[in-house]
Protein backbone atom coordinates (compact mmCIF):
# COMPACT_ATOMS: atom_id res chain seq x y z
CA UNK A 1 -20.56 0.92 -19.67
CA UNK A 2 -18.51 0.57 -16.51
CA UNK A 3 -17.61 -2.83 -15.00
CA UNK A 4 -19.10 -2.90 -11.87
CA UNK A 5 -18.27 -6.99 -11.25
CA UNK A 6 -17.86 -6.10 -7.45
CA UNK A 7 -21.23 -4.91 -7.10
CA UNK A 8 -22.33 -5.48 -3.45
CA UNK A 9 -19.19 -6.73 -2.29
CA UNK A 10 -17.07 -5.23 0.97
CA UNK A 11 -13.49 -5.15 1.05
CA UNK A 12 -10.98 -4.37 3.36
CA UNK A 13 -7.59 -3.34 1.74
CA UNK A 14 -4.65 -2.65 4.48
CA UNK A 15 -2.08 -0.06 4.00
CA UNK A 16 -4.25 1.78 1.89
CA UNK A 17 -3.32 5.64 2.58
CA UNK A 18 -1.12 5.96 -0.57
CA UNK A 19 0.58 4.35 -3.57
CA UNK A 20 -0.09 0.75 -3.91
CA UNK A 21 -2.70 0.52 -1.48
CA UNK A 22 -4.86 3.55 -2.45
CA UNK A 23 -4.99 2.82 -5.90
CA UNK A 24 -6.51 -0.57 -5.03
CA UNK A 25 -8.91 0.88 -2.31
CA UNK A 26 -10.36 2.82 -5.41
CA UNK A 27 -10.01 0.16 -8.38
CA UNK A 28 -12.03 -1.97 -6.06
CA UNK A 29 -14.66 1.08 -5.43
CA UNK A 30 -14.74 1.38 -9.27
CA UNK A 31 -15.70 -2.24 -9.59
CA UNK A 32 -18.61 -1.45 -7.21
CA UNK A 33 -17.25 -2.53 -3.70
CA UNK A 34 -17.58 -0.75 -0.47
CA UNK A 35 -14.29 -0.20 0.82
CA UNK A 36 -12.70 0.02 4.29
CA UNK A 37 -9.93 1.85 3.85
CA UNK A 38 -7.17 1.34 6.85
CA UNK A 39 -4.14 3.19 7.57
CA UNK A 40 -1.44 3.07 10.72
CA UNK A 41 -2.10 6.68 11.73
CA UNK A 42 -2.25 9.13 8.64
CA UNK A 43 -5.72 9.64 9.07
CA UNK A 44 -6.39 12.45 6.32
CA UNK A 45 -4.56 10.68 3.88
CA UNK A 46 -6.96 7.86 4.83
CA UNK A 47 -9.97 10.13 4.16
CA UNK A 48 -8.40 11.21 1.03
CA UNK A 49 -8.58 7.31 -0.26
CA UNK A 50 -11.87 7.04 1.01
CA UNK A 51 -13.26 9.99 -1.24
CA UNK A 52 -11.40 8.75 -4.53
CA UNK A 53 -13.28 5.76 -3.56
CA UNK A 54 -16.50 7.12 -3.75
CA UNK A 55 -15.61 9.62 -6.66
CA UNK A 56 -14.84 6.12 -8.27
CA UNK A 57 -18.01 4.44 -7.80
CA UNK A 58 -17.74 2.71 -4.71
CA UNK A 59 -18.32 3.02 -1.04
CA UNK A 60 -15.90 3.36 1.83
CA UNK A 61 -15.15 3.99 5.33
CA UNK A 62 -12.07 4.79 7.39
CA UNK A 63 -10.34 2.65 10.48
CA UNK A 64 -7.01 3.45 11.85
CA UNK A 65 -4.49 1.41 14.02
CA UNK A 66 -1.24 -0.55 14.26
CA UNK A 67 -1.41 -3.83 12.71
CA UNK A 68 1.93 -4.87 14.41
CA UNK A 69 -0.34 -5.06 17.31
CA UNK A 70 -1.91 -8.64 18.07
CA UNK A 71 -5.13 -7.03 19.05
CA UNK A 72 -5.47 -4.64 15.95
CA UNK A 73 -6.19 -6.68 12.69
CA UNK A 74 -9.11 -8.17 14.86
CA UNK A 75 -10.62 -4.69 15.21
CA UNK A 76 -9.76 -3.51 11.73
CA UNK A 77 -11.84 -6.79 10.73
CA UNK A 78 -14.90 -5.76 12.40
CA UNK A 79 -14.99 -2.34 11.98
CA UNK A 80 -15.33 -3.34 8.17
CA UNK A 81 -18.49 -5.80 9.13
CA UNK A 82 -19.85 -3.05 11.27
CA UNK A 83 -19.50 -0.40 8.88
CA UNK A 84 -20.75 -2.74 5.53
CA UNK A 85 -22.31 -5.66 6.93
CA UNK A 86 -20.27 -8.73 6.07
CA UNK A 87 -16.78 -9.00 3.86
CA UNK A 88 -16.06 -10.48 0.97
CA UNK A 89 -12.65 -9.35 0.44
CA UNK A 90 -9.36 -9.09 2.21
CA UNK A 91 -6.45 -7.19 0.84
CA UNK A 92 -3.26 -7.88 3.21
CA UNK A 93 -1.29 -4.70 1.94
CA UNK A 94 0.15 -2.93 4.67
CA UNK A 95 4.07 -3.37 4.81
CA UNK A 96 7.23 -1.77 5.75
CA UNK A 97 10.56 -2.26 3.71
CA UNK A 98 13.13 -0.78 5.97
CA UNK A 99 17.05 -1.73 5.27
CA UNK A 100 19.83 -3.00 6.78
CA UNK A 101 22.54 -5.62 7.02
CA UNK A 102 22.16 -8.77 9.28
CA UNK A 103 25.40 -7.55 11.17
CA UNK A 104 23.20 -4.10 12.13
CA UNK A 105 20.00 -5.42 12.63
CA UNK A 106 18.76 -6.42 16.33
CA UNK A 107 16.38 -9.15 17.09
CA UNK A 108 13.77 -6.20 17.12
CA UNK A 109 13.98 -5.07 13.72
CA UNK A 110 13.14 -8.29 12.64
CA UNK A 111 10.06 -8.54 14.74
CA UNK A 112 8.94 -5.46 13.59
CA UNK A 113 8.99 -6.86 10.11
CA UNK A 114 7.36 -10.06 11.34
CA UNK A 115 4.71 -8.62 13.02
CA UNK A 116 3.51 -5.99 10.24
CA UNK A 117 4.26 -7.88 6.75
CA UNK A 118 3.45 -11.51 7.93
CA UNK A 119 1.83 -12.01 11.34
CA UNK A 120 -0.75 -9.21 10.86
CA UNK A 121 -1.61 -10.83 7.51
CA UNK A 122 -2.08 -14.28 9.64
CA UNK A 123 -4.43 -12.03 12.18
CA UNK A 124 -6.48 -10.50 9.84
CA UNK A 125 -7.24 -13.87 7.86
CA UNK A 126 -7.93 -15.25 11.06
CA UNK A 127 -10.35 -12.78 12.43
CA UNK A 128 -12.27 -12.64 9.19
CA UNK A 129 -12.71 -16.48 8.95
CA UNK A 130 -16.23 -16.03 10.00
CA UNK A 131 -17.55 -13.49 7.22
CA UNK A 132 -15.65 -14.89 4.49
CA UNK A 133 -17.16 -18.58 4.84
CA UNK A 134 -20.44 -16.81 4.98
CA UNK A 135 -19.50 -15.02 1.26
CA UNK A 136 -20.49 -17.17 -2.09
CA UNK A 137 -17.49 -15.37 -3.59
CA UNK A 138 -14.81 -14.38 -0.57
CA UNK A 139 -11.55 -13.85 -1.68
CA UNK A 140 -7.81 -13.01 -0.24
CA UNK A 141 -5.01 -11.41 -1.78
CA UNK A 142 -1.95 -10.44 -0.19
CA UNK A 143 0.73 -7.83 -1.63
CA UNK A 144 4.39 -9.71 -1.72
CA UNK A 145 7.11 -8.52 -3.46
CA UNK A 146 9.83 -8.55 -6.32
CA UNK A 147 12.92 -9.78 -3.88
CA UNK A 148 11.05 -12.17 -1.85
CA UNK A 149 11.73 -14.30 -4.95
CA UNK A 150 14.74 -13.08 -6.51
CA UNK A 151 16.68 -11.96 -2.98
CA UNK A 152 18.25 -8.84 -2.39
CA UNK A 153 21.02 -7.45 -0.50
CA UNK A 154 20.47 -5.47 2.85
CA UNK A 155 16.72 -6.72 4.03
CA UNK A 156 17.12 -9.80 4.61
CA UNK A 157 13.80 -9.32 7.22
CA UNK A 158 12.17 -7.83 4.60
CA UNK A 159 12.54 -10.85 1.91
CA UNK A 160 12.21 -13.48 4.38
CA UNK A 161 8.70 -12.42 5.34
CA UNK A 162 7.50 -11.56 1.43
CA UNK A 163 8.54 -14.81 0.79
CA UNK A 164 6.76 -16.32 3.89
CA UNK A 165 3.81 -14.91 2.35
CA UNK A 166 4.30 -16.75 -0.78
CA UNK A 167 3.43 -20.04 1.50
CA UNK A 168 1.10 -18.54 3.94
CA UNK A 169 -1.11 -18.50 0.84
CA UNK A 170 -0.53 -22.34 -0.30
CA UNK A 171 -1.32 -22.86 3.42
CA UNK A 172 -4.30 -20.85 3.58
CA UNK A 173 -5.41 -22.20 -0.06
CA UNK A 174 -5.59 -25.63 1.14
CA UNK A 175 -7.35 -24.94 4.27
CA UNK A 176 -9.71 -22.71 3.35
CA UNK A 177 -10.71 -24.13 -0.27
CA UNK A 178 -12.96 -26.49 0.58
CA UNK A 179 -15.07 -23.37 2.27
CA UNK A 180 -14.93 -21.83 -1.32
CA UNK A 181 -12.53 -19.18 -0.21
CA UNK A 182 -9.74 -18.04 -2.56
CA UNK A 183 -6.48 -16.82 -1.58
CA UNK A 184 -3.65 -15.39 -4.05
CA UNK A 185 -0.46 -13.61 -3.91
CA UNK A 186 0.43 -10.45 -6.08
CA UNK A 187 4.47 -9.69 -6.28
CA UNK A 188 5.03 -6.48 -7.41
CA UNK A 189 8.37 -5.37 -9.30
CA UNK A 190 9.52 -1.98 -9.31
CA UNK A 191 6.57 0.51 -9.13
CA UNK A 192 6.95 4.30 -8.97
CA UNK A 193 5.69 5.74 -6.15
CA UNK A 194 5.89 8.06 -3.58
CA UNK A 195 8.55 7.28 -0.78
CA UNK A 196 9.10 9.01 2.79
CA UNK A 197 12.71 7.35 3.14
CA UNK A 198 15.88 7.20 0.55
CA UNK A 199 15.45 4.88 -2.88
CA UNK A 200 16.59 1.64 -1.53
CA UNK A 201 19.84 0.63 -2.75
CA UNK A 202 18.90 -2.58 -4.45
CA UNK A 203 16.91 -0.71 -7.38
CA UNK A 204 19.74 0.62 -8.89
CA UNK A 205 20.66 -2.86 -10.31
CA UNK A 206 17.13 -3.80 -11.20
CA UNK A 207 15.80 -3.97 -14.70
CA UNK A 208 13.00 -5.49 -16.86
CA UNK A 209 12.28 -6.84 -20.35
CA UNK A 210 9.61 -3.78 -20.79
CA UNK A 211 12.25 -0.82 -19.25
CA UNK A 212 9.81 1.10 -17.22
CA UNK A 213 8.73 0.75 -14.08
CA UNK A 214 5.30 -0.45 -13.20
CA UNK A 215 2.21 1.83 -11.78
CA UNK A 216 0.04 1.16 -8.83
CA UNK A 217 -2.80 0.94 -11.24
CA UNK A 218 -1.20 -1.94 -12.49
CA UNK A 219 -0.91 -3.98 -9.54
CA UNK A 220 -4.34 -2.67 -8.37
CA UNK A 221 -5.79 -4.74 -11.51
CA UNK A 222 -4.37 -7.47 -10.77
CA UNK A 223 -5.96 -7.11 -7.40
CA UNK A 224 -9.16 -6.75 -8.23
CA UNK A 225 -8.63 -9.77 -11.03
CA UNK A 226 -8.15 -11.88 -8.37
CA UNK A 227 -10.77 -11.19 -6.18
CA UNK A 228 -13.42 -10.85 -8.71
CA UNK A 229 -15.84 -13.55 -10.10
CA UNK A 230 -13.93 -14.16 -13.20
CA UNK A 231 -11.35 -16.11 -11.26
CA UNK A 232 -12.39 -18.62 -8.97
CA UNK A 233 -10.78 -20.95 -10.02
CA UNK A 234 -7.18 -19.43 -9.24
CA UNK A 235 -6.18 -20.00 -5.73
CA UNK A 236 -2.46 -20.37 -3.77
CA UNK A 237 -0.66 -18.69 -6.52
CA UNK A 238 1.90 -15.69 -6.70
CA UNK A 239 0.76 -13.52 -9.49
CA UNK A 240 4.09 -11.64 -10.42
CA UNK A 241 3.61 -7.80 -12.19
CA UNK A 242 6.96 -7.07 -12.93
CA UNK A 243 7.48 -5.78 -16.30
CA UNK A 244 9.87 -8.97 -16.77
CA UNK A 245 12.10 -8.82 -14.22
CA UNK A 246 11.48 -11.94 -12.97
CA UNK A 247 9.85 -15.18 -14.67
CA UNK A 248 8.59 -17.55 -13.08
């Protein structure tokens, strides 16, 4: 028989249009949660999440918008409460990865990785403050990454806020533990997906002790580890899934 630990539950999983964010819209819909699924703009490849969902099991609705914007994650928030009725779970995924040396990048291209991969994560906790201390279970798990611990050459935005996020979470653990809430890291490694842009150049030097690289599956159960019932007593840690390439 199915596990369907999430029974009940509403999550709202960022970034969740393809790859690492789909496949834990719909791992969480297989555990029995209704989903908002967000995206930037690609709104049929939101829909397309939002049926898997529901093929899986779950529930799920669709909200668009920019989370670089101040005023977005605030509106992403409540369209989830409108659409469900509360929230139990917040999945910070949505992130770009662009590259570039510190001698080529402006000022801007920083804040454009600021804004998406750290502040909108700070947003979104904030804004769903309300409905999380009013969950017996609530739960929030941002998606980090491989180099934000081991460094990389040529994103030097990019590493500096996945590792920010590393101790946004100690922060938020502390402050929000004593309301019961938990909130958890997950690093991937290297993960095959599906990419718009070039392979970024650091992969070609990047190997693990198991020699493949991970699925999305994989770091979608991770996800839904951490914000099920089974772990409430793990909070303000960095769960790495990385074949090996890193321990920590």
């Amino acid at each position: 028989m199915q596990n369907r630990e999430l029974e009940g539950r509403v999550a709202l999983v960022t970034g969740a249009s393809r790859n690492i964010g789909r496949a834990i819209a719909v791992d969480l819909g297989r555990g029995g949660a209704r989903v908002l699924v967000h995206a930037h703009r690609d709104g049929d490849a939101a829909e397309e999440t939002a049926r898997l969902v529901r093929e899986a099991g779950g529930e799920a609705a669709v909200a668009l918008g920019d989370l670089a914007d101040p005023a977005v994650p605030a509106r992403i928030v409540e369209a989830a409460i409108s659409a469900f009725g509360g929230l139990d779970i917040l999945v910070a995924n949505a992130a770009i990865r662009p590259e570039g040396t510190i001698e080529s990048l402006a000022y801007e291209d920083w804040r454009a990785v600021m804004a998406l991969c750290l502040d909108s994560v700070f947003l979104l906790a904030k804004a769903a403050l309300p409905a999380l201390k009013a969950s017996d279970q609530a739960a929030i798990v941002s998606i980090g990454g491989l180099t934000g611990h081991s460094g990389a050459s040529g994103r030097v935005h990019v590493i500096s806020a996945k590792a920010a996020l590393a101790g946004l979470t100690k922060a938020l653990a502390h402050d929000l533990g004593p309301d019961g809430i938990t909130v958890n890291t997950v690093a991937p490694g290297l993960i095959e997906t599906q990419r718009s842009g070039a392979e970024p150049a650091h992969h070609a030097s990047r190997t693990n002790v198991l020699g493949r690289r991970g699925s999305p599956e994989e770091v979608a159960s991770a996800v839904r580890m951490l914000a099920g019932p089974s772990m409430r007593y793990v909070t303000g840690q960095t769960l790495h899934v990385n074949g090996g390439a890193l321990m920590v």
